[in-house]
Protein backbone atom coordinates (compact mmCIF):
# COMPACT_ATOMS: atom_id res chain seq x y z
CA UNK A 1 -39.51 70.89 -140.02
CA UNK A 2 -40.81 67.20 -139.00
CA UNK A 3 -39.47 65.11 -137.37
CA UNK A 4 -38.84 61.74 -139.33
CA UNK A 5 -38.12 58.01 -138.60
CA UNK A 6 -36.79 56.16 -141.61
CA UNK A 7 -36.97 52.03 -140.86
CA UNK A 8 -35.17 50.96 -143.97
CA UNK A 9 -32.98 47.44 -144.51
CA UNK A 10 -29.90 49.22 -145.65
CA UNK A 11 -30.11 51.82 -142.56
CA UNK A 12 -29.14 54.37 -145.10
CA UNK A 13 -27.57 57.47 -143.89
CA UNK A 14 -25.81 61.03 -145.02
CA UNK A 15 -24.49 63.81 -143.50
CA UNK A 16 -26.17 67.01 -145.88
CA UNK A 17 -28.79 68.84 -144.02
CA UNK A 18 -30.52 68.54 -140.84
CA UNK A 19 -29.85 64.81 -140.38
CA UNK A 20 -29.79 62.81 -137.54
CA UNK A 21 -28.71 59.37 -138.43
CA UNK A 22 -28.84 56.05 -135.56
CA UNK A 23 -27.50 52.92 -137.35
CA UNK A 24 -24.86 52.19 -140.08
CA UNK A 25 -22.69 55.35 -141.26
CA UNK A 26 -21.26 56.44 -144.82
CA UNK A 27 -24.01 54.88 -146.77
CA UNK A 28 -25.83 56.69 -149.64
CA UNK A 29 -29.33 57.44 -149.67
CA UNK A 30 -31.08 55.15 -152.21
CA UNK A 31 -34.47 54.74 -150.82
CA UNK A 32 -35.28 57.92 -150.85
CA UNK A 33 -33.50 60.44 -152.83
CA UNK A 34 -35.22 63.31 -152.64
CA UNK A 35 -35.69 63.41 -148.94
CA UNK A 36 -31.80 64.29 -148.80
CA UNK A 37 -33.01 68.17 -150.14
CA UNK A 38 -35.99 68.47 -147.83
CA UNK A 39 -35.49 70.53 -144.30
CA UNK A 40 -36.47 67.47 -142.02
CA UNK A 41 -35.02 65.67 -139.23
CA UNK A 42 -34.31 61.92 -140.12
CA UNK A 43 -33.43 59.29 -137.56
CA UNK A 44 -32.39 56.02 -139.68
CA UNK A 45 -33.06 53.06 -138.28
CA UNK A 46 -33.04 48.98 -139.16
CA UNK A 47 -36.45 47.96 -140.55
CA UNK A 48 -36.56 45.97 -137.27
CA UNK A 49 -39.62 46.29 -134.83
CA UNK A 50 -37.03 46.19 -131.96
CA UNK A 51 -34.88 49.06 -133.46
CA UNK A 52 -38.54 50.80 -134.12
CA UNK A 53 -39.02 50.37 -130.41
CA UNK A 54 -35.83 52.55 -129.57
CA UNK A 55 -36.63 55.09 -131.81
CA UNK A 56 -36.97 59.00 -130.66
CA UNK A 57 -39.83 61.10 -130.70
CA UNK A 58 -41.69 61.47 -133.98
CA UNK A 59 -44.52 62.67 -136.12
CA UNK A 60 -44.14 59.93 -139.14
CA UNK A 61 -42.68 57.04 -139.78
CA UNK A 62 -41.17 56.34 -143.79
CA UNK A 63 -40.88 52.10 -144.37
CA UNK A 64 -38.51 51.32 -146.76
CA UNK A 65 -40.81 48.63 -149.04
CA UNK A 66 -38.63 48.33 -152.00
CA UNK A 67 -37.26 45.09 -150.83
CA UNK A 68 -39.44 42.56 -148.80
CA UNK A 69 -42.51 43.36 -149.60
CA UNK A 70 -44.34 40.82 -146.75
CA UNK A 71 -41.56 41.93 -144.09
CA UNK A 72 -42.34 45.81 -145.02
CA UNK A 73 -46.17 44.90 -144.73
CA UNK A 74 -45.83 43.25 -141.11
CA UNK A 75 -43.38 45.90 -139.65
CA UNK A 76 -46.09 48.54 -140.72
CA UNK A 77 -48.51 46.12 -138.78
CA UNK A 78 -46.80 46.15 -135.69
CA UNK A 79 -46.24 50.03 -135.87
CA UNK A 80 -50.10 50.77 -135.97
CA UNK A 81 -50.73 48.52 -133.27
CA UNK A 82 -48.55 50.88 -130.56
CA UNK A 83 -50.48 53.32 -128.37
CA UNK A 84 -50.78 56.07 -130.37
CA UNK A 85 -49.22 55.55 -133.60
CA UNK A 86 -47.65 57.85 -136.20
CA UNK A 87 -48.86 58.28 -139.56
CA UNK A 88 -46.75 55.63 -141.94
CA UNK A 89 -45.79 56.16 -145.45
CA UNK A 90 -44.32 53.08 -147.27
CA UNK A 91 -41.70 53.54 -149.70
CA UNK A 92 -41.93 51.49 -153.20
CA UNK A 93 -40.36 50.56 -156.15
CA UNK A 94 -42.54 50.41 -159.75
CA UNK A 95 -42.98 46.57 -159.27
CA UNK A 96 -44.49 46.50 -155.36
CA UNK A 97 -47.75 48.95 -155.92
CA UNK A 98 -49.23 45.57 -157.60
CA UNK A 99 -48.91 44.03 -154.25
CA UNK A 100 -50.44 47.25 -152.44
CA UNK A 101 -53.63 46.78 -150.76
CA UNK A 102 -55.89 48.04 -147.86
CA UNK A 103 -54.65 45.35 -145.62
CA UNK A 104 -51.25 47.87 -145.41
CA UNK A 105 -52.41 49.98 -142.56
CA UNK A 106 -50.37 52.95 -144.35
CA UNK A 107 -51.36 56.64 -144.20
CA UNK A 108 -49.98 56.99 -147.96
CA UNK A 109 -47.19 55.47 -150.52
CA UNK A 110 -44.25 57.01 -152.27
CA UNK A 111 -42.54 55.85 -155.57
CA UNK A 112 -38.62 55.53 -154.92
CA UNK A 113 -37.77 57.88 -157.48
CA UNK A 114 -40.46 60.68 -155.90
CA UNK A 115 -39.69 64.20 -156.77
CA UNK A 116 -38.71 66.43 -154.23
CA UNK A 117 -41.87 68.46 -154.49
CA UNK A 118 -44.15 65.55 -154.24
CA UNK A 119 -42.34 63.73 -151.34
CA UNK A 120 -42.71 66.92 -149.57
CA UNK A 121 -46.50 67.16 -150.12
CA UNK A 122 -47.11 64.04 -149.35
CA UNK A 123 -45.40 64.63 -146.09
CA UNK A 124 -47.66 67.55 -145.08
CA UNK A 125 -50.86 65.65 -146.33
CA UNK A 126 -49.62 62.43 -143.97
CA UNK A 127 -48.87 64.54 -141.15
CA UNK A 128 -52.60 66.34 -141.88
CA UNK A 129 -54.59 63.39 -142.39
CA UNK A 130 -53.06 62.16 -139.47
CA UNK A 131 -53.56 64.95 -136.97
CA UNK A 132 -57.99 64.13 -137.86
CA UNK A 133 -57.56 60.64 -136.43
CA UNK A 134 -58.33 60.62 -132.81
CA UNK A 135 -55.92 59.07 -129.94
CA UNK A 136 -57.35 55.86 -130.40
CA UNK A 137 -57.27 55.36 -134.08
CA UNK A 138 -60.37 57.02 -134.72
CA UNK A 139 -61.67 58.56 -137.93
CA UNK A 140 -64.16 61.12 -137.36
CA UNK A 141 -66.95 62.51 -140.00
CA UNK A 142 -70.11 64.10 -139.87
CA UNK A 143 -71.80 62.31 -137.32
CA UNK A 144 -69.76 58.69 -138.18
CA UNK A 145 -67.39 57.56 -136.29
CA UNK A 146 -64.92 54.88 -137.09
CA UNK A 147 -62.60 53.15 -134.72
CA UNK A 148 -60.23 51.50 -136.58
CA UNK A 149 -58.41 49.38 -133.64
CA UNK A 150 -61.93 47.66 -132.87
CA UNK A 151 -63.14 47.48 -136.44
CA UNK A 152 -66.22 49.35 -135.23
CA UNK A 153 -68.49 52.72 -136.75
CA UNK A 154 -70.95 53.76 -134.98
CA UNK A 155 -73.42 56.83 -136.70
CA UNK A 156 -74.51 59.41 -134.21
CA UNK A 157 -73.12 57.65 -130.83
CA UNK A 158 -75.14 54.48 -131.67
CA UNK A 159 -73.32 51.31 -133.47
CA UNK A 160 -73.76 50.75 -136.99
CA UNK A 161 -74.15 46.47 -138.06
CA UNK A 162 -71.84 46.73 -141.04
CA UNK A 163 -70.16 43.55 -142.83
CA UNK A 164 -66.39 43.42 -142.74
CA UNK A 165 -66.15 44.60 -146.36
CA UNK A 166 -68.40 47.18 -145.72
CA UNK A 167 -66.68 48.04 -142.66
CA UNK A 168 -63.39 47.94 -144.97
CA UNK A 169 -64.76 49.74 -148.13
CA UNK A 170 -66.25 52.99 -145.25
CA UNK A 171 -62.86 52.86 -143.75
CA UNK A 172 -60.87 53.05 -146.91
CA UNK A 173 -62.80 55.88 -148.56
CA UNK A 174 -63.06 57.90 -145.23
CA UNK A 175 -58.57 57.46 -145.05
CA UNK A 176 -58.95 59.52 -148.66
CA UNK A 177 -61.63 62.31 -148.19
CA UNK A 178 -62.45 64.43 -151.51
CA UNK A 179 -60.57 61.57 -153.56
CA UNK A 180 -62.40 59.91 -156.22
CA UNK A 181 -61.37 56.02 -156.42
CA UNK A 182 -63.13 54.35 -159.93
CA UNK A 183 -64.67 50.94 -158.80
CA UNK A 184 -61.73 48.60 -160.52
CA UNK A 185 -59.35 50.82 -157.81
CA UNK A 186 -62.10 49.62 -154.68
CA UNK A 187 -61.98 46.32 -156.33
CA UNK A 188 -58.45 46.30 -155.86
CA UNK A 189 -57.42 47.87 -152.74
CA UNK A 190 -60.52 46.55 -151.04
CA UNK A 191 -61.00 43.22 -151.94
CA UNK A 192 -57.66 42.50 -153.36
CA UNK A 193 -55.96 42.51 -157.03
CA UNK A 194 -56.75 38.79 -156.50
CA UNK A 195 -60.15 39.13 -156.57
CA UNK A 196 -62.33 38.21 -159.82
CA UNK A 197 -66.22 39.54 -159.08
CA UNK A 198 -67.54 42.51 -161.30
CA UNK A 199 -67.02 45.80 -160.72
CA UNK A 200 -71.06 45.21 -159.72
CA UNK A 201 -70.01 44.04 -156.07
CA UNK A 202 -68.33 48.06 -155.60
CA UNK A 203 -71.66 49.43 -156.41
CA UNK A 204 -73.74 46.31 -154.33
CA UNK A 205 -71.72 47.39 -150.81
CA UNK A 206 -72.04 51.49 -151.38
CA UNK A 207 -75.76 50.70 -152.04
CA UNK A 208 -76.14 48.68 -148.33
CA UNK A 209 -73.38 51.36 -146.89
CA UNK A 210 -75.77 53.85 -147.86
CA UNK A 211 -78.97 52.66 -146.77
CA UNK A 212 -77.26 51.25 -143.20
CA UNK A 213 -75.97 55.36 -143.41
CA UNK A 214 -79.50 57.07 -143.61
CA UNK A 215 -79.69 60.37 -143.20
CA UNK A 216 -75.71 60.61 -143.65
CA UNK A 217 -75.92 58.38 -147.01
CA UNK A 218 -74.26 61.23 -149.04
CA UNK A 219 -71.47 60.88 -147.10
CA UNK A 220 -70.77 58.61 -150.44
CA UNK A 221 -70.86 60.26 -153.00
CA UNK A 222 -71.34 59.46 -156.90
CA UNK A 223 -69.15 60.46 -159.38
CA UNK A 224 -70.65 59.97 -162.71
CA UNK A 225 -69.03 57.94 -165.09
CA UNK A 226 -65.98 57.48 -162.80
CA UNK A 227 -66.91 55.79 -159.59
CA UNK A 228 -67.00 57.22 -155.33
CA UNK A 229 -65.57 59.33 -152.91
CA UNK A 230 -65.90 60.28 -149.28
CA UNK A 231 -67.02 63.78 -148.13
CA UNK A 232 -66.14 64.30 -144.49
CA UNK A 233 -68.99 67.52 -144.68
CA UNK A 234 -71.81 65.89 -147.20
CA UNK A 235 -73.72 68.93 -148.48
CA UNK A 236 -77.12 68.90 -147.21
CA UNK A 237 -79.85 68.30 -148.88
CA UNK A 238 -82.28 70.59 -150.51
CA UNK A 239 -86.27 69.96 -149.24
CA UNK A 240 -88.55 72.23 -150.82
CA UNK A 241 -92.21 72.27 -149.57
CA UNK A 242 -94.17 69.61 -151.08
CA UNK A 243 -96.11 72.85 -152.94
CA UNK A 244 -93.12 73.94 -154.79
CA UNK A 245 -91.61 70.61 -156.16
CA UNK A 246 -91.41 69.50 -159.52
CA UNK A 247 -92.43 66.18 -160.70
CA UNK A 248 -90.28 67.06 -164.46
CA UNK A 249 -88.17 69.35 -165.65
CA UNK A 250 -89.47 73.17 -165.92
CA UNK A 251 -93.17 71.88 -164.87
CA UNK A 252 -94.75 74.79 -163.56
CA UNK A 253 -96.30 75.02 -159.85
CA UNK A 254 -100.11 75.19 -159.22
CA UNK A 255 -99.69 79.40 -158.59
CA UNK A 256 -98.12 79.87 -161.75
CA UNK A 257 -99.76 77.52 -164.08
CA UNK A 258 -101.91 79.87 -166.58
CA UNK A 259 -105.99 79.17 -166.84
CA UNK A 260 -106.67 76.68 -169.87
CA UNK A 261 -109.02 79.77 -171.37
CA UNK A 262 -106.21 81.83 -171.45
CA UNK A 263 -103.53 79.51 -172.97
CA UNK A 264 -102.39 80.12 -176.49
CA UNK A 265 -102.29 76.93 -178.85
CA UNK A 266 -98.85 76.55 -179.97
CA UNK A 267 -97.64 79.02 -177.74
């Protein structure tokens, strides 16, 4: 069982389950159905950054977004800027995912009308995802480094010169390891749905990413036909000795070549 903080307008509360409600009484659960059948504590509270500031001790913060979409945004703001923050999930109707983008500093979303299975998934992968980022904010890799409170990476210990939209893009696919994002979905959540370049500038800012990267460049990986995704463990890569490599497809090495006398035309 978790223990939840739900900042919503309506300070929604009921009395089924493990509840523990702070705010208005005898209301009905609309933001969030399905949370009413799931076995976790839930302090309600105003979608106020002063009522936020009151709030007891937590492991993850729900934002009821299905209203004010700019007030939602800003209160999620304010929560990540606290010493240690939770993870935050933001709660939306159909209508505000078009106005969703990396500047929500947001662990993960949820549709209104969520499932009970997939709110609590998404619970468990918020609280998980959560637990790898360090004290300060920090998202930790193989060898990379990203501190998200001083919009810095460094590779190795030593500081990485990145761009702010290639500091972005790294810091967006490193929030969603293993998921593949196409390049209209980087395009979109990285640069904004009001953005008009080509899907070209995606592939333009992994190229620099990965040569700024070096030896941890397949930290981005390619998927073919689709678009990129992070790997927090990049699988290494093969190096055969210089002896055994092929320069084509099935060409032999120099030990097994056979002798030209011995070769059998046509064969």
């Amino acid at each position: 069982m978790a223990e939840l903080v739900m900042l919503s307008a309506t300070a929604a509360t009921h009395s089924r389950g493990p509840v523990r409600a702070v705010g208005a009484r005898n209301h009905t659960n609309t933001v969030l159905p399905a949370l009413d059948l799931l076995d976790h504590a839930v302090t309600w509270l105003p979608a106020e950054p002063a009522a936020y500031s009151s709030a007891p001790a937590h492991s993850l913060v729900l934002v009821d977004a299905t209203g004010e979409l700019a007030a939602a945004r800003a209160l999620t703001t304010v929560i990540s800027g606290v010493d240690d923050p939770p993870a935050v999930i933001a709660i939306l109707n159909e209508g505000g995912f078009a106005a969703l983008g990396a500047s929500w500093p947001v662990v993960d979303v949820l549709h209104s009308g969520a499932s009970v299975a997939e709110v609590e998934a998404r619970i468990r992968l918020a609280l998980s995802r959560h637990a790898s980022l360090g004290a300060r904010g920090s998202i930790r890799a193989t060898g990379l480094e990203i501190d998200e409170a001083n919009y810095s990476i460094s590779m190795n210990n030593k500081p990485l010169d990145l761009t702010y939209k290639e500091f972005e893009l790294l810091r967006f696919l490193a929030l969603h390891p293993a998921r593949v994002f196409s390049r209209e979905q980087l395009l979109s959540e990285v640069w904004g749905c009001d953005y008009y370049g080509g899907t070209r500038t995606v592939d333009v800012h992994v190229r620099r990413l990965r040569a700024k990267l070096g030896d941890l460049d397949a930290l981005i990986g390619t998927v073919r036909n689709v678009g990129y995704r992070f790997w927090a463990e990049p699988v290494a890569r093969a190096t055969a000795p210089a002896s055994n490599r092929q320069s084509g497809p099935n060409r032999p090495t120099a030990a097994n070549r056979q002798p030209v006398a011995n070769r059998q035309i046509g064969a």
